[in-house]
Protein backbone atom coordinates (compact mmCIF):
# COMPACT_ATOMS: atom_id res chain seq x y z
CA UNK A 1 -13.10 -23.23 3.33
CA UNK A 2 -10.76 -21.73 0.73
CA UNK A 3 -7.42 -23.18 -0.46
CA UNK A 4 -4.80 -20.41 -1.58
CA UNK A 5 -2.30 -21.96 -3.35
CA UNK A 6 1.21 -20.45 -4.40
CA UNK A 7 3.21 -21.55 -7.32
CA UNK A 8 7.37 -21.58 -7.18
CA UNK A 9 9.36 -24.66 -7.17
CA UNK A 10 10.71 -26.56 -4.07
CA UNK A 11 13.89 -26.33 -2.59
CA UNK A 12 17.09 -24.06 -1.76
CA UNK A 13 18.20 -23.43 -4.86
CA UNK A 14 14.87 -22.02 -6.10
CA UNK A 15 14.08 -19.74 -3.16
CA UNK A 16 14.91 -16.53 -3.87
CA UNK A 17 13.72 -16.80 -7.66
CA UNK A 18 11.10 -14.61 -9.84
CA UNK A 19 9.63 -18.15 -10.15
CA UNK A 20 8.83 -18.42 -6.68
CA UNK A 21 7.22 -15.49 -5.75
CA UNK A 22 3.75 -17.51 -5.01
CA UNK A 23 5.66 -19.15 -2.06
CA UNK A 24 7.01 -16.20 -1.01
CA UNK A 25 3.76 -14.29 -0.66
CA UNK A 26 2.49 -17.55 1.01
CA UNK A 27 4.96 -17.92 3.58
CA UNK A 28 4.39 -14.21 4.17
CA UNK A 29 0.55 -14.85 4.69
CA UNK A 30 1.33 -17.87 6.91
CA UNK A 31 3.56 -15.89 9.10
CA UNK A 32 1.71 -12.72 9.74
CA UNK A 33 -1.55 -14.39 10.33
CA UNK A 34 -0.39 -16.98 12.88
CA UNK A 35 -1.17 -19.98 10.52
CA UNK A 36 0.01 -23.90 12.07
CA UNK A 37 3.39 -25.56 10.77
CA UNK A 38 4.00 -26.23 7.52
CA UNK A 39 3.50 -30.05 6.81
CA UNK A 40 4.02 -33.02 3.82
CA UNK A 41 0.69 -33.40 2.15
CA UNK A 42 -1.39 -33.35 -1.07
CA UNK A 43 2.07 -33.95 -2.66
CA UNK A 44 3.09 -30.30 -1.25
CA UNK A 45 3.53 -28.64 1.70
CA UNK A 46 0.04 -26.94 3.73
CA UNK A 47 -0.49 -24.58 6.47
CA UNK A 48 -3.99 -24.12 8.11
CA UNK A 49 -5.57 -21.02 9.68
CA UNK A 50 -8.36 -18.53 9.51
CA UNK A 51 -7.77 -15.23 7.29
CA UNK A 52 -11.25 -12.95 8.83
CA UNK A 53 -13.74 -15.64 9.49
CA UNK A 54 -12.58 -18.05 6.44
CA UNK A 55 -11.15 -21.50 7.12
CA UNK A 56 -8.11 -21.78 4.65
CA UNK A 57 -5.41 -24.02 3.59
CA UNK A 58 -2.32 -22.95 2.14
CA UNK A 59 -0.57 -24.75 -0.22
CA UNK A 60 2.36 -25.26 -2.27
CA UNK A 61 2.91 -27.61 -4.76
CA UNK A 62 6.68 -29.26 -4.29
CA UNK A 63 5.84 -31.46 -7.95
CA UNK A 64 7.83 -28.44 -9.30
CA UNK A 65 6.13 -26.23 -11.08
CA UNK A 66 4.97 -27.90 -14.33
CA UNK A 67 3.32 -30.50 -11.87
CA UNK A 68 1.22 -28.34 -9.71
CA UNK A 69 -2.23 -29.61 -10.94
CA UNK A 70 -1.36 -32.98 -9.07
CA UNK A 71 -0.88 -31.34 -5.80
CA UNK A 72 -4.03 -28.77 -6.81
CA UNK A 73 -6.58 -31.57 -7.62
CA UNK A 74 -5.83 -33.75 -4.84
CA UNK A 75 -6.13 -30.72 -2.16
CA UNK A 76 -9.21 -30.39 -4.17
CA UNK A 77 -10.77 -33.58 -4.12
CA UNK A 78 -9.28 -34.08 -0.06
CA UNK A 79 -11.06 -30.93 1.35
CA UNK A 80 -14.76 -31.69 -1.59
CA UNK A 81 -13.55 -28.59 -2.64
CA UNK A 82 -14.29 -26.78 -6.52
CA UNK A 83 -12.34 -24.10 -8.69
CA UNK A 84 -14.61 -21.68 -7.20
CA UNK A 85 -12.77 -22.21 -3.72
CA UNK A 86 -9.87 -21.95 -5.45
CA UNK A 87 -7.15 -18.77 -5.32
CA UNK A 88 -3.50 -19.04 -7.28
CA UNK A 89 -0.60 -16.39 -6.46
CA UNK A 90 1.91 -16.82 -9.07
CA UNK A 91 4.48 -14.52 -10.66
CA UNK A 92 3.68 -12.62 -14.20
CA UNK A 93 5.39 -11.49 -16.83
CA UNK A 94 3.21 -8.77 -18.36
CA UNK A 95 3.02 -7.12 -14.96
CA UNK A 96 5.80 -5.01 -13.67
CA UNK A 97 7.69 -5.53 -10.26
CA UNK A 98 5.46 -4.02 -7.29
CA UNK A 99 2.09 -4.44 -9.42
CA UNK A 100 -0.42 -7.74 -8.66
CA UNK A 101 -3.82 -7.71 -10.45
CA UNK A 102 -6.67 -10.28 -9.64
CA UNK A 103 -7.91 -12.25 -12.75
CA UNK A 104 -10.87 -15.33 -12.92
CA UNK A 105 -10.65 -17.80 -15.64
CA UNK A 106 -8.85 -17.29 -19.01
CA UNK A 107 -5.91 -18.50 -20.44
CA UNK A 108 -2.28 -19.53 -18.64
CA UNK A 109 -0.21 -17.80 -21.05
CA UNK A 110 2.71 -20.14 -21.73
CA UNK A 111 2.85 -20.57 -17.67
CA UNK A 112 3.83 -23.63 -16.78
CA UNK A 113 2.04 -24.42 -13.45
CA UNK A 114 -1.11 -22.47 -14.79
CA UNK A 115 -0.82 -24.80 -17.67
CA UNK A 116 -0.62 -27.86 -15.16
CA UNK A 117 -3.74 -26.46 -13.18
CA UNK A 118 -6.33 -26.24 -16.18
CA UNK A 119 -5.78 -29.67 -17.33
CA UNK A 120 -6.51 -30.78 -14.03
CA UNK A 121 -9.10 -28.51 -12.79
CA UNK A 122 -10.05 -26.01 -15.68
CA UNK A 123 -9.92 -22.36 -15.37
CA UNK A 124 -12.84 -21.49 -13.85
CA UNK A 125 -10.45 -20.33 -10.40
CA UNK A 126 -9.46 -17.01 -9.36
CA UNK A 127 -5.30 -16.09 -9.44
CA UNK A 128 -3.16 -13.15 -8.12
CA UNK A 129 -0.86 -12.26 -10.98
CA UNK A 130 2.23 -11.09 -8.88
CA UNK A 131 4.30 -9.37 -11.31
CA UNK A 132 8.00 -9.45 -11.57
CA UNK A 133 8.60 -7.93 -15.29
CA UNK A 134 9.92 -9.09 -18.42
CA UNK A 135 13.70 -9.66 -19.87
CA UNK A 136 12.61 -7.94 -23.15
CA UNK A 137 13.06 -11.00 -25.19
CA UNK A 138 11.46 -14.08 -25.40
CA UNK A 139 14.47 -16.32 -25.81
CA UNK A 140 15.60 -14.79 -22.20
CA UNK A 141 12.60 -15.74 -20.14
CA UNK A 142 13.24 -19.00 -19.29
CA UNK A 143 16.61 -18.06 -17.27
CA UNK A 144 15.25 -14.63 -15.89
CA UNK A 145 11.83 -16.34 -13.78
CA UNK A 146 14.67 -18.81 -12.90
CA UNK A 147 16.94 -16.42 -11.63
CA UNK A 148 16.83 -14.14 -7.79
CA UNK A 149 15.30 -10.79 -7.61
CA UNK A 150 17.85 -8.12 -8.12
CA UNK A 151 18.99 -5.94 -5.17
CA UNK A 152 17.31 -3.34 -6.35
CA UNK A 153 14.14 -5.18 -6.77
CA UNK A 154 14.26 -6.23 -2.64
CA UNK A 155 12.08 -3.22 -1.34
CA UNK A 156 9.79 -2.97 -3.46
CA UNK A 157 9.10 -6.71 -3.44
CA UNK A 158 8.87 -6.91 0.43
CA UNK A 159 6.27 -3.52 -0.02
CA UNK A 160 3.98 -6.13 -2.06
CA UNK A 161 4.00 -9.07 0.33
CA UNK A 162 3.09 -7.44 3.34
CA UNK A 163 0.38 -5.44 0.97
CA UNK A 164 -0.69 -9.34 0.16
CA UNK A 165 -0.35 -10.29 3.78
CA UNK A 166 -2.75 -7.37 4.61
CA UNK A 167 -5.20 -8.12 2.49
CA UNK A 168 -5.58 -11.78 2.93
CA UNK A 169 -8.56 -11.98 4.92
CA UNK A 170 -10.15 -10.08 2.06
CA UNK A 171 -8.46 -12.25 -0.98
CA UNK A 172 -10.14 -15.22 0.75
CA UNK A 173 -13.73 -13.75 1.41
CA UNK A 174 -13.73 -12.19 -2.31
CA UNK A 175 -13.32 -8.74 -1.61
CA UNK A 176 -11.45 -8.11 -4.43
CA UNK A 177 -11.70 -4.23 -4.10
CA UNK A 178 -11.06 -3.85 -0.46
CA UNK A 179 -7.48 -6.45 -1.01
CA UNK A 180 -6.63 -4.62 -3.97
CA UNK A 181 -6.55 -1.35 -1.97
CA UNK A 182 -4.96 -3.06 0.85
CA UNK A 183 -2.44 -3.72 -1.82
CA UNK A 184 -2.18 -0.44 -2.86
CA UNK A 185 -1.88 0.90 0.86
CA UNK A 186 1.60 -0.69 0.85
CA UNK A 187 3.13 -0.09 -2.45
CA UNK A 188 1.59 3.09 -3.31
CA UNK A 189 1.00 4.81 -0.01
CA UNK A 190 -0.70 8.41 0.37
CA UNK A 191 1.93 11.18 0.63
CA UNK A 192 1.64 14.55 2.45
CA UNK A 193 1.56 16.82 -0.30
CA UNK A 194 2.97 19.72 1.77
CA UNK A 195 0.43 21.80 0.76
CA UNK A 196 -1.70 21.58 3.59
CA UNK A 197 -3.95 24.75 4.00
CA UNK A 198 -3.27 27.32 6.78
CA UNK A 199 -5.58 28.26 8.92
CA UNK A 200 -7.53 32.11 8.02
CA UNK A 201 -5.96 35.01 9.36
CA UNK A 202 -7.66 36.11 12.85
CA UNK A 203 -8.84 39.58 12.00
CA UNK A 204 -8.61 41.67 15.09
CA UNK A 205 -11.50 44.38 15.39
CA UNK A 206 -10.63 47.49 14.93
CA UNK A 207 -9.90 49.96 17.83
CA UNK A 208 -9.92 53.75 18.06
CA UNK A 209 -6.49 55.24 19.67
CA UNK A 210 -7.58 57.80 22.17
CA UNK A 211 -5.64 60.94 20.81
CA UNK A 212 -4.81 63.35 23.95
CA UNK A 213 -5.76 66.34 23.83
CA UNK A 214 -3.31 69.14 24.47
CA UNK A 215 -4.92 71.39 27.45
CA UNK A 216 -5.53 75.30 26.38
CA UNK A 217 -2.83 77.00 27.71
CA UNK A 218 -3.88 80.15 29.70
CA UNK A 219 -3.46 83.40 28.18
CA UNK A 220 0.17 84.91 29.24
CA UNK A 221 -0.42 89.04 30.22
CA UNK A 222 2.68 90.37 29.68
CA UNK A 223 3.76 93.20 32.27
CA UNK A 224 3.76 96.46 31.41
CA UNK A 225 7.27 98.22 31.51
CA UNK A 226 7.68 101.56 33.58
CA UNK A 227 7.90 103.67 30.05
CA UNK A 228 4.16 102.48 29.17
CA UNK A 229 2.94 103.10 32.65
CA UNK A 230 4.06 107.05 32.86
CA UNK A 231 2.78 107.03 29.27
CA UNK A 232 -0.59 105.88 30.57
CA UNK A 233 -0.80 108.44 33.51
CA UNK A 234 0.05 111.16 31.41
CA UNK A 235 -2.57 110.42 29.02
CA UNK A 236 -5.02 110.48 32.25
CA UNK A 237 -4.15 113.94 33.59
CA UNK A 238 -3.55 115.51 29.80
């Protein structure tokens, strides 16, 4: 059994935000891989399914985000469960849009429901950092993880959750390579260079050309006139 847990806060208002980006990848997941309703527990909202041959539950927090390590440690405790069992998707900073990078243990780095999770559980769990970039300023972070994706942004974004979605089965059995290039299979897909190489001339063997031969023409005797025949009789009876 695995839990995958996504971090975002709950509600309308925070759907379409930077923040939320763990629940989006989740409700991806759940989708694509024919996981049952969503329902109230754990002081979140779960999902249940098989990713491969796993058993997982997927869960999001609805404490809001600098809660989750309520809703984390209870799933935890519920399902005898350790931070080994344990995968987070949430949304990073340091990372730009369209890039995700797997990471075990370490530090939260000022994130709030990372912060939430270690004093409940520790860090000894393994997290998707989904990454959504930064506003270039420190004093403008706060409103940009709480504000939507941009337009621009909408692609690229859905290119990465169905690169998630496809590598689920792997993120829960620890096949960090084989996700990761599931991942990359989606957001940076092999192009056809256009250089592909022709096939070798056919060289046709070489044939001689019959030349024709003009036939000899026959010798042409040319008549003799009257003048040379008296000429030759007289030269006979001289």
């Amino acid at each position: 059994m695995k839990l995958i847990v996504g971090l975002g806060n709950p509600g309308p208002k925070y759907d379409a935000n930077r923040h939320n980006v763990g629940f989006m990848a989740l409700d991806r997941i759940a989708s694509d891989h024919g996981f049952g309703p969503w329902r109230a527990r754990f002081q979140g909202e779960t999902a249940e399914g098989r990713l491969g041959d796993m058993r997982v539950t997927l869960l999001k927090p609805t404490t809001f985000m600098n809660l989750s390590g309520q809703s984390v440690s209870e799933a935890m405790r519920y399902l005898k469960l350790g931070p080994e069992d344990v995968v987070v998707l949430h949304d990073e900073l340091d990372l730009p849009p369209g890039k995700a990078r797997l990471k075990l243990g370490g530090g939260h780095a000022g994130h709030n429901g990372l912060r939430s999770i270690h004093q409940h559980i520790g860090d000894n769990y393994r997290r998707l950092r989904i990454g959504i970039g930064h506003p270039g300023h420190k004093d403008r972070v706060a409103g940009y993880v709480l504000s939507d994706f941009a337009k621009a942004e909408e692609a690229g974004l859905d290119d990465l959750l169905r690169g998630i979605s496809d590598g689920a089965a792997a993120l829960a059995a620890g096949d960090d390579a084989r996700f990761m290039n599931a991942v990359a299979a989606r957001v940076a897909p092999p192009r056809n260079s256009g250089t592909r190489p022709q096939p070798a001339a056919v060289t046709q063997p070489a044939t001689t050309k019959p030349v024709a031969v003009k036939p000899e023409a026959p010798a042409v005797v040319e008549p003799q006139t009257l003048t040379d025949r008296l000429r030759a009789l007289s030269e006979r009876f001289r």
